[in-house]
PDB file of N, CA and C in Angstrom:
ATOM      1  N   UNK A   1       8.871  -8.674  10.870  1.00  0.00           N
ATOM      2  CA  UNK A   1       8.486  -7.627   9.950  1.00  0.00           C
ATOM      3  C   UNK A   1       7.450  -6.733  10.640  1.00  0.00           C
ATOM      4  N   UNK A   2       7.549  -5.592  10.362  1.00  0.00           N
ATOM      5  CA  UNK A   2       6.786  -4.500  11.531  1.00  0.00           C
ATOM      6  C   UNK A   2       5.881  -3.791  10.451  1.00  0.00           C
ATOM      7  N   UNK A   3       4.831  -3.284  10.459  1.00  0.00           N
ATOM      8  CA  UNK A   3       3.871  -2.663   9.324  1.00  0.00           C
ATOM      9  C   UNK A   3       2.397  -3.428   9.362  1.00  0.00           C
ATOM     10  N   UNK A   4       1.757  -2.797   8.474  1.00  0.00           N
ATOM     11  CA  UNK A   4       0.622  -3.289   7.726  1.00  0.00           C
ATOM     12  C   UNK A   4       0.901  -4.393   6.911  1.00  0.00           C
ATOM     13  N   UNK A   5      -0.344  -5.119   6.665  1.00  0.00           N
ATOM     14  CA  UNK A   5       0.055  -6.680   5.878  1.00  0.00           C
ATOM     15  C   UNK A   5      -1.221  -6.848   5.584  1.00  0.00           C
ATOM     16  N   UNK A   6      -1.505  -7.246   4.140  1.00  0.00           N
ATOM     17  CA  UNK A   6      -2.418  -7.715   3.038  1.00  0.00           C
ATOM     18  C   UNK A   6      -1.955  -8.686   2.069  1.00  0.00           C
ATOM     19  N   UNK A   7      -3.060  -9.397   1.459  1.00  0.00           N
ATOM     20  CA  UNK A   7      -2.673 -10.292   0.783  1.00  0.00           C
ATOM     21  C   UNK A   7      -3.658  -9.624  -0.403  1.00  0.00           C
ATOM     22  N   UNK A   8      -2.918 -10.163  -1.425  1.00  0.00           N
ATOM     23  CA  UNK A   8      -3.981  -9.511  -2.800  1.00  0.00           C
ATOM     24  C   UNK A   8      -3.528  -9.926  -3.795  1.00  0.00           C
ATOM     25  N   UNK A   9      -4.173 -10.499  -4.650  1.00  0.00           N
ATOM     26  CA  UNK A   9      -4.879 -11.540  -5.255  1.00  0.00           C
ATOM     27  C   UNK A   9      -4.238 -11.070  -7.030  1.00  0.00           C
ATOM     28  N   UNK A  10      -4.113 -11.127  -8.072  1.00  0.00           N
ATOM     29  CA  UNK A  10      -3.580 -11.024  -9.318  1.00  0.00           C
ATOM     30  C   UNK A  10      -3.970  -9.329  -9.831  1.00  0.00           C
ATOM     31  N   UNK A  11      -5.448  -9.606  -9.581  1.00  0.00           N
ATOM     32  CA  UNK A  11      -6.255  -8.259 -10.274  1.00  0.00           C
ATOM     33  C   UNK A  11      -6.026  -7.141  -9.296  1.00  0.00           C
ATOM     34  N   UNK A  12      -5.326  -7.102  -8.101  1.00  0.00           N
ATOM     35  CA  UNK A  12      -4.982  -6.230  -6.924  1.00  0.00           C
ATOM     36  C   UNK A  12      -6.239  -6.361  -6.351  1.00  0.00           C
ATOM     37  N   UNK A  13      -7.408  -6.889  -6.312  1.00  0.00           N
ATOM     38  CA  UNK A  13      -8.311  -7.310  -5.152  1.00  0.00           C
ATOM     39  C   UNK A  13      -7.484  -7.674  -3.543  1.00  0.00           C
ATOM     40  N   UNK A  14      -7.835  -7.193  -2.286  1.00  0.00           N
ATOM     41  CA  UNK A  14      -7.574  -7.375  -1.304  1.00  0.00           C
ATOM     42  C   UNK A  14      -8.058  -8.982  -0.693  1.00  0.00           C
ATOM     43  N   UNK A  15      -7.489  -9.735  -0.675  1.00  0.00           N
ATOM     44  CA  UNK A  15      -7.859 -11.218   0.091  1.00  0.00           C
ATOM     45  C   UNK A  15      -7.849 -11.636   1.252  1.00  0.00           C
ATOM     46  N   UNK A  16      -6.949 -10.746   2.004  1.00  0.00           N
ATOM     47  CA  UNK A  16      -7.238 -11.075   3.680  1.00  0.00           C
ATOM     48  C   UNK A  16      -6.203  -9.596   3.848  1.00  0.00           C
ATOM     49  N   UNK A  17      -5.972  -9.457   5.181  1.00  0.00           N
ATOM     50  CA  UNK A  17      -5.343  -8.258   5.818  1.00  0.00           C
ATOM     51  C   UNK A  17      -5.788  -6.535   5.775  1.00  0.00           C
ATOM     52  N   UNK A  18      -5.364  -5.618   6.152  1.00  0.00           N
ATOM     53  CA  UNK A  18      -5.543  -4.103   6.321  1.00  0.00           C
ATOM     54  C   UNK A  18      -4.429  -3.256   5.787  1.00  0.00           C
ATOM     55  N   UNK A  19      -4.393  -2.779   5.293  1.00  0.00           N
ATOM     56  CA  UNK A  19      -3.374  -1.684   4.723  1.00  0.00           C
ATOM     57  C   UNK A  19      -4.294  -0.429   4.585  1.00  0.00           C
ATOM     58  N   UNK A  20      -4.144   0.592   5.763  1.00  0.00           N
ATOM     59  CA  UNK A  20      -4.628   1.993   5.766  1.00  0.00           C
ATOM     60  C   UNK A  20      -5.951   1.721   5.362  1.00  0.00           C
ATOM     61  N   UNK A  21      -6.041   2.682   3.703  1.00  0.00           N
ATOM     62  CA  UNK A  21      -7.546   2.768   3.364  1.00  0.00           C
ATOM     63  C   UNK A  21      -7.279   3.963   2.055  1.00  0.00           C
ATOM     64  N   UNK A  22      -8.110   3.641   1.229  1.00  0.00           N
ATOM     65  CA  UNK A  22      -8.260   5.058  -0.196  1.00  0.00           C
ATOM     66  C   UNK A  22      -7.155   4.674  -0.438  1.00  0.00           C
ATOM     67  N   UNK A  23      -6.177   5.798  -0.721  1.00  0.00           N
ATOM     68  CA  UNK A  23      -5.404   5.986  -1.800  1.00  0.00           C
ATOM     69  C   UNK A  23      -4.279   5.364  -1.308  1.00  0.00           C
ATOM     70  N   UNK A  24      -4.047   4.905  -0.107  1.00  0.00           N
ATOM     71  CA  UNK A  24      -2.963   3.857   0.681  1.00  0.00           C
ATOM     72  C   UNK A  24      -2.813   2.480   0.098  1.00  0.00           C
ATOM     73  N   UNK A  25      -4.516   1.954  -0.030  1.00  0.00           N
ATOM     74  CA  UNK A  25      -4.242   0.610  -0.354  1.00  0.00           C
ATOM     75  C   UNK A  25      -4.411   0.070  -1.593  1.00  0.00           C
ATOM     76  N   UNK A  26      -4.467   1.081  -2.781  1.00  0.00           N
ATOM     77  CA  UNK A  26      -5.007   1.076  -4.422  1.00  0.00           C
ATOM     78  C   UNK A  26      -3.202   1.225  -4.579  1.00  0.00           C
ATOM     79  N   UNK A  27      -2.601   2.235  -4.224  1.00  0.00           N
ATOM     80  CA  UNK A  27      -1.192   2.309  -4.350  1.00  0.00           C
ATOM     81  C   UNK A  27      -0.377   0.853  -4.116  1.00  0.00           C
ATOM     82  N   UNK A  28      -0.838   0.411  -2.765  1.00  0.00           N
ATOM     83  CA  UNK A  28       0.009  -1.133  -2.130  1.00  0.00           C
ATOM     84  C   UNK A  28      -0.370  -2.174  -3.596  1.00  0.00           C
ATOM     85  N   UNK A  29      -1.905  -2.479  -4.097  1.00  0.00           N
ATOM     86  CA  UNK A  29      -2.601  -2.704  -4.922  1.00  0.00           C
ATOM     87  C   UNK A  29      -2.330  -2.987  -6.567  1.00  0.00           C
ATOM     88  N   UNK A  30      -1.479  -1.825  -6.503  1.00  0.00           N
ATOM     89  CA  UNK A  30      -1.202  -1.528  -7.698  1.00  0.00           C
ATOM     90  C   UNK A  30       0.638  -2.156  -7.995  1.00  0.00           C
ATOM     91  N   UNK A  31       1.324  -1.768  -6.642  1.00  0.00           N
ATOM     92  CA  UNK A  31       2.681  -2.571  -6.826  1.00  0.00           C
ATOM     93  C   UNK A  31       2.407  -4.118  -6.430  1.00  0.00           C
ATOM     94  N   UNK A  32       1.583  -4.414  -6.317  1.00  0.00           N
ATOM     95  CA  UNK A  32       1.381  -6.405  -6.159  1.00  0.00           C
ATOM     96  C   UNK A  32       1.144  -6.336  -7.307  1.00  0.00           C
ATOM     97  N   UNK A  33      -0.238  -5.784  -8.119  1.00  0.00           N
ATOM     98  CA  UNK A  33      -0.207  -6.488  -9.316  1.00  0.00           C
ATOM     99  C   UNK A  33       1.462  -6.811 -10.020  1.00  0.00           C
ATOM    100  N   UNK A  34       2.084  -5.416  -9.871  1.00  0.00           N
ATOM    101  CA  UNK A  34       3.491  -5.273 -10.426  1.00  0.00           C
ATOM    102  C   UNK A  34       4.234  -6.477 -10.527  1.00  0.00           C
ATOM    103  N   UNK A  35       4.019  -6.694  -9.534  1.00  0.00           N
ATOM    104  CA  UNK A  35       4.888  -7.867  -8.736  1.00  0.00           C
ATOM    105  C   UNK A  35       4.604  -9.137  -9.194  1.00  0.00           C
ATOM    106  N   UNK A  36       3.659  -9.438  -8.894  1.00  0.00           N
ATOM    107  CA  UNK A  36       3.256 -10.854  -9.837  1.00  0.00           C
ATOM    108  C   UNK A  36       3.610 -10.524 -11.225  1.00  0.00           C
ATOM    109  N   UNK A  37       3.404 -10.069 -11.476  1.00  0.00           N
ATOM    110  CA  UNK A  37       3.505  -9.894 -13.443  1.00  0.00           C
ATOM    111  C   UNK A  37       5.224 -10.239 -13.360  1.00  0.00           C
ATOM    112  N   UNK A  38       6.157  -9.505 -12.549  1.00  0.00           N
ATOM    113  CA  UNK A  38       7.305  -9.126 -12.990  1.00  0.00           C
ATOM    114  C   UNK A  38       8.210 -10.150 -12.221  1.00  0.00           C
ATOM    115  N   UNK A  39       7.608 -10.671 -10.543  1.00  0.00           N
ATOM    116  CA  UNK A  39       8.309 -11.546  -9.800  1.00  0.00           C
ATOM    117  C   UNK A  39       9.232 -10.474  -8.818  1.00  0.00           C
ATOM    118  N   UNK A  40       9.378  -9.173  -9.185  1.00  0.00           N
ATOM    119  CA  UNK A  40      10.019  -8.597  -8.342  1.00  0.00           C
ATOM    120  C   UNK A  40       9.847  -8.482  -6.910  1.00  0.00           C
ATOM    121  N   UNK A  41      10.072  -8.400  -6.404  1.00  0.00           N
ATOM    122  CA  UNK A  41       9.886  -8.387  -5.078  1.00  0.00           C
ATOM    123  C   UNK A  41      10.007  -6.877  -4.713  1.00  0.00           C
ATOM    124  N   UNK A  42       8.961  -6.000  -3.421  1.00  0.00           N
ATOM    125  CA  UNK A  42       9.125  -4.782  -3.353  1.00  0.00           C
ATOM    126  C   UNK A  42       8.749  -4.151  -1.948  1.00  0.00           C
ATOM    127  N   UNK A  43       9.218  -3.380  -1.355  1.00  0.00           N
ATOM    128  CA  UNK A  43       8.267  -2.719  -0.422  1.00  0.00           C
ATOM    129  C   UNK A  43       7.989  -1.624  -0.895  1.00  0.00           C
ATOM    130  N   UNK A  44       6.444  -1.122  -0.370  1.00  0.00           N
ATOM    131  CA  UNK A  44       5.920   0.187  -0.280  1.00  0.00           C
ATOM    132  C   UNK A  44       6.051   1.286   0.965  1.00  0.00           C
ATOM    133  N   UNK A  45       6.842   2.232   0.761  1.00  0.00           N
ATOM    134  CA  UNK A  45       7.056   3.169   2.128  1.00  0.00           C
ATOM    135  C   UNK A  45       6.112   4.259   1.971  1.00  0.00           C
ATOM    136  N   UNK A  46       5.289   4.616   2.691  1.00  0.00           N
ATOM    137  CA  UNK A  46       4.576   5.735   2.432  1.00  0.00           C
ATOM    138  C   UNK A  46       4.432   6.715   3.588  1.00  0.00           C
ATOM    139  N   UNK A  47       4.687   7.925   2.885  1.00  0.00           N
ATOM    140  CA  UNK A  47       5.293   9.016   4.041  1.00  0.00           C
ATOM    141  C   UNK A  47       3.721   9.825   4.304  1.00  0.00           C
ATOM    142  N   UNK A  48       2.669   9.447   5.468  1.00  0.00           N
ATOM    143  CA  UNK A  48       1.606  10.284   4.857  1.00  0.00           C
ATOM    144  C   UNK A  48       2.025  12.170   5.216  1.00  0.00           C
ATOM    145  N   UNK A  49       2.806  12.321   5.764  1.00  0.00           N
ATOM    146  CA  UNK A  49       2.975  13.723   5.468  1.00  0.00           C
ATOM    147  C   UNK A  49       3.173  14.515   4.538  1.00  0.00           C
ATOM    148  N   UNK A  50       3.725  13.286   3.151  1.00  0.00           N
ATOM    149  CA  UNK A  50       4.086  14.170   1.914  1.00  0.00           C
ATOM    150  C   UNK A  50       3.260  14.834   1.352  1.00  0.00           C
ATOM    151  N   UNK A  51       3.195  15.896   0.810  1.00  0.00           N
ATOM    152  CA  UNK A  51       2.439  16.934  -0.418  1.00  0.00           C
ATOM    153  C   UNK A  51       1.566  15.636  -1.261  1.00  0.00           C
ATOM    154  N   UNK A  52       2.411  15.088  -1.521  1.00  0.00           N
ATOM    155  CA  UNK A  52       1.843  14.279  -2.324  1.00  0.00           C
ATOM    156  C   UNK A  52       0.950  13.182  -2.562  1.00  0.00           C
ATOM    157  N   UNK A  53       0.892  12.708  -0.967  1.00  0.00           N
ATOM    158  CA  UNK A  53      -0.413  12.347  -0.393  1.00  0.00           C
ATOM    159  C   UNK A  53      -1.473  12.763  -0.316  1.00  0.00           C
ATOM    160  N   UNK A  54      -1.297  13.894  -0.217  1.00  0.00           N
ATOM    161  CA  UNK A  54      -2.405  15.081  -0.185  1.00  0.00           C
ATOM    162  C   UNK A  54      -3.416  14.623   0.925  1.00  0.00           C
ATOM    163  N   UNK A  55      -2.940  13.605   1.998  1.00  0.00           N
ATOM    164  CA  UNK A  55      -4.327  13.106   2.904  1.00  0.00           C
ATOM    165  C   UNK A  55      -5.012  13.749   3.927  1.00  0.00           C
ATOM    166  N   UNK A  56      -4.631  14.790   4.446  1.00  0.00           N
ATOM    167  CA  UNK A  56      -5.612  15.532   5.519  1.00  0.00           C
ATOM    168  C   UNK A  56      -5.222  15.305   6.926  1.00  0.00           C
ATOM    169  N   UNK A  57      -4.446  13.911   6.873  1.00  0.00           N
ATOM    170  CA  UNK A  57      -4.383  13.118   8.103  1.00  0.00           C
ATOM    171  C   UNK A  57      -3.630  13.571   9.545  1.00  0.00           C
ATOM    172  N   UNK A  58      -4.331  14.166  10.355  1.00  0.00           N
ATOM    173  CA  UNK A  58      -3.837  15.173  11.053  1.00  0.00           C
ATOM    174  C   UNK A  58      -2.610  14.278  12.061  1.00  0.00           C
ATOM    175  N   UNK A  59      -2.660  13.092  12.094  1.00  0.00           N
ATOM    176  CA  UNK A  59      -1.790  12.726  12.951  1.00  0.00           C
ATOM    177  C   UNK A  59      -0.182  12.134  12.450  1.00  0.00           C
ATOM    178  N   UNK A  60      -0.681  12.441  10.685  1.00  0.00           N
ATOM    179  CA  UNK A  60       0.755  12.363   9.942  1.00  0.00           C
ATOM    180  C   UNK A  60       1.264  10.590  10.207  1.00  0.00           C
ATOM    181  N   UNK A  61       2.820  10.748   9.935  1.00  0.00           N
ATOM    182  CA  UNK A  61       3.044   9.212  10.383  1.00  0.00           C
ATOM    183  C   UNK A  61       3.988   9.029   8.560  1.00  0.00           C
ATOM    184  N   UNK A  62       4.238   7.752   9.073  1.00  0.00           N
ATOM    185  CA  UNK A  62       5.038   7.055   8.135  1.00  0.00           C
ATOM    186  C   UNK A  62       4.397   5.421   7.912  1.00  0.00           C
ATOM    187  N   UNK A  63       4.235   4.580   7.148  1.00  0.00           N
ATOM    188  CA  UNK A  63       3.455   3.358   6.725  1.00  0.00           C
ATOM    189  C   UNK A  63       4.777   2.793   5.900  1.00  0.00           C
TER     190      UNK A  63
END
């Protein structure tokens, strides 16, 4: 498996690993809680070039 990797905890608290930072890892955060609640299983793709990132991040990229 190739990417970022975190572990996080019921309440989306981070427990070990790195995923980006700000609005990268409240997003990852937010589909674990999902996940536990629901059992689904999921990945997060995040395009930081989109509009909708709105991140600044001059070197762009995909996560």
């Amino acid at each position: 498996m190739v990417g970022d990797k975190a572990l996080f905890d019921e309440n989306g608290k981070r427990i070990v690993g790195y995923i980006g930072g700000g609005c990268i890892e409240n997003r990852v955060a937010e589909t674990a809680k999902e996940t536990l609640i629901d059992g689904i299983p999921r990945t997060v793709e995040i395009d930081l070039d989109s509009d909708q990132m709105d991140m600044g991040i001059p070197c762009g990229g995909y996560m």
